[in-house]
Protein backbone atom coordinates (compact mmCIF):
# COMPACT_ATOMS: atom_id res chain seq x y z
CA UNK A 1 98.07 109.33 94.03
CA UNK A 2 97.67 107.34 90.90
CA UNK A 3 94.93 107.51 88.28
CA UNK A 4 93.64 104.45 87.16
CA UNK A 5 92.24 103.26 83.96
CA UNK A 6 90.75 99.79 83.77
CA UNK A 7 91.87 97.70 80.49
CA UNK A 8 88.57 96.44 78.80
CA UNK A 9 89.45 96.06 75.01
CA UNK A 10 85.96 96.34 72.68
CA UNK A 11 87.06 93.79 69.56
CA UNK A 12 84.53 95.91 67.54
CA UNK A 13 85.76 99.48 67.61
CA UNK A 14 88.74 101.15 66.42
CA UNK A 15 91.17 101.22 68.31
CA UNK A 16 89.97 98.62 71.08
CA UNK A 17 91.31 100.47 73.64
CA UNK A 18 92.00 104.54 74.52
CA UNK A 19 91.69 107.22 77.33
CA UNK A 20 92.99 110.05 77.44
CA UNK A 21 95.21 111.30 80.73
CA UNK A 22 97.91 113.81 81.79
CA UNK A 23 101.46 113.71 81.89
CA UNK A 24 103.48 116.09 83.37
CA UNK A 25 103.71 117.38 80.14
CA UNK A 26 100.15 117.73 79.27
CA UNK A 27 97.27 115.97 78.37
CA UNK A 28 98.15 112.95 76.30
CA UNK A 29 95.90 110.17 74.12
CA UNK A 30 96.62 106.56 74.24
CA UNK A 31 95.23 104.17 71.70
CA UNK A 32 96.01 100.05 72.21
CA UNK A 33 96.02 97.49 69.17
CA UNK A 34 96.36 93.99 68.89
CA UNK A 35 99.22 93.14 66.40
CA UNK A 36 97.92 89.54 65.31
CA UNK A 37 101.79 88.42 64.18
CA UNK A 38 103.45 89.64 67.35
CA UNK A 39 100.78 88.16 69.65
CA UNK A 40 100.38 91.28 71.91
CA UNK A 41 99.17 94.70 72.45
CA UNK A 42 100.78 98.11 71.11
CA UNK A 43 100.30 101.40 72.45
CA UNK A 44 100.34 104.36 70.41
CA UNK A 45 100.93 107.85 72.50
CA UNK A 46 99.86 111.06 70.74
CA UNK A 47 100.24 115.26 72.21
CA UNK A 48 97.15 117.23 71.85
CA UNK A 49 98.12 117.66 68.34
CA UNK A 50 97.94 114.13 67.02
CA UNK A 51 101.59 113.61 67.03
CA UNK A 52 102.89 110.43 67.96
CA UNK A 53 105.22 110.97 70.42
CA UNK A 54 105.84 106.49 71.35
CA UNK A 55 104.79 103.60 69.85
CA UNK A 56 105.62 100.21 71.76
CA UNK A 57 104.46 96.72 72.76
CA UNK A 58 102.50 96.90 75.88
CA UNK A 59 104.69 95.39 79.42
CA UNK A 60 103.10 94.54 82.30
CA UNK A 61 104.53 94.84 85.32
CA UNK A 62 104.78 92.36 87.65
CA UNK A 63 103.57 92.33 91.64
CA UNK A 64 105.80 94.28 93.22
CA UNK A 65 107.70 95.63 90.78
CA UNK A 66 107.00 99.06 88.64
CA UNK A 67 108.24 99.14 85.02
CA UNK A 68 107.56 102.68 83.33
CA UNK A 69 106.46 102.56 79.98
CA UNK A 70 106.91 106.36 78.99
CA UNK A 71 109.98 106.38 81.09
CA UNK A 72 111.94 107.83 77.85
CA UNK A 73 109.30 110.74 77.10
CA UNK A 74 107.53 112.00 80.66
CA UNK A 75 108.34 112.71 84.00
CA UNK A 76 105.34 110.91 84.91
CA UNK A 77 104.62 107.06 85.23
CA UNK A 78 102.38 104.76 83.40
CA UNK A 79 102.41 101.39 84.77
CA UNK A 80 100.34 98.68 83.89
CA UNK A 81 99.02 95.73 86.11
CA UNK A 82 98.27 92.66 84.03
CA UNK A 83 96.98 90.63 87.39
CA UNK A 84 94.44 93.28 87.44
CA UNK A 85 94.34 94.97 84.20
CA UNK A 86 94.81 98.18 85.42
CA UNK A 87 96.80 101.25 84.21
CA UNK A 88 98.20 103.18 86.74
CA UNK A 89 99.22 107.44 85.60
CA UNK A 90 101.33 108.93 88.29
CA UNK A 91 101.77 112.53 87.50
C-alpha cells in the first residue's frame, strides 16, 4: 500500500512544497522548487540530518507506467502522478 501526498505548491512560502515520509531507509524530507530558467520543479531529498542525499527535476509518470525517482538511493518508490498530482511512497 502506497502513501500518498497531494501536490499543492503555496507560491508564498519557502519551499512551496515539502512532507516528510519514510523510505526504507528512514524517515526522509522532501522540499520542491520552481527553477524559473528550467521551467519545472526540483526536488531536494534530505536524511534526518539535513543532508542532501538527491537533488533532481521532478518526472511525472505517465498512466500506466511507474518511473522511480529515488530509484538510485532507496529501496522504496516515489512516483509521481501529474494527471492527478499525487505522490505515491511505496515502502
Amino acid at each position: 500500500m502506497a502513501d500518498l501526498f497531494t501536490f499543492q505548491p503555496d507560491p508564498q512560502s519557502l519551499p512551496p512544497f515539502q512532507f516528510q515520509t519514510s523510505f526504507a531507509e528512514g524517515l526522509r524530507s522532501l522540499s520542491f522548487y520552481w527553477n524559473a530558467a528550467g521551467e519545472r520543479w526540483y526536488m531536494n531529498i534530505q536524511d534526518s540530518t539535513g543532508t542532501t542525499l538527491l537533488y533532481a527535476p521532478l518526472i511525472a509518470s505517465p498512466v500506466g507506467y511507474d518511473i522511480n525517482l529515488i530509484r538510485s538511493i532507496s529501496s522504496s518508490s516515489l512516483i509521481y502522478r501529474e494527471a492527478n498530482q499525487v505522490f505515491e511512497v511505496t515502502v
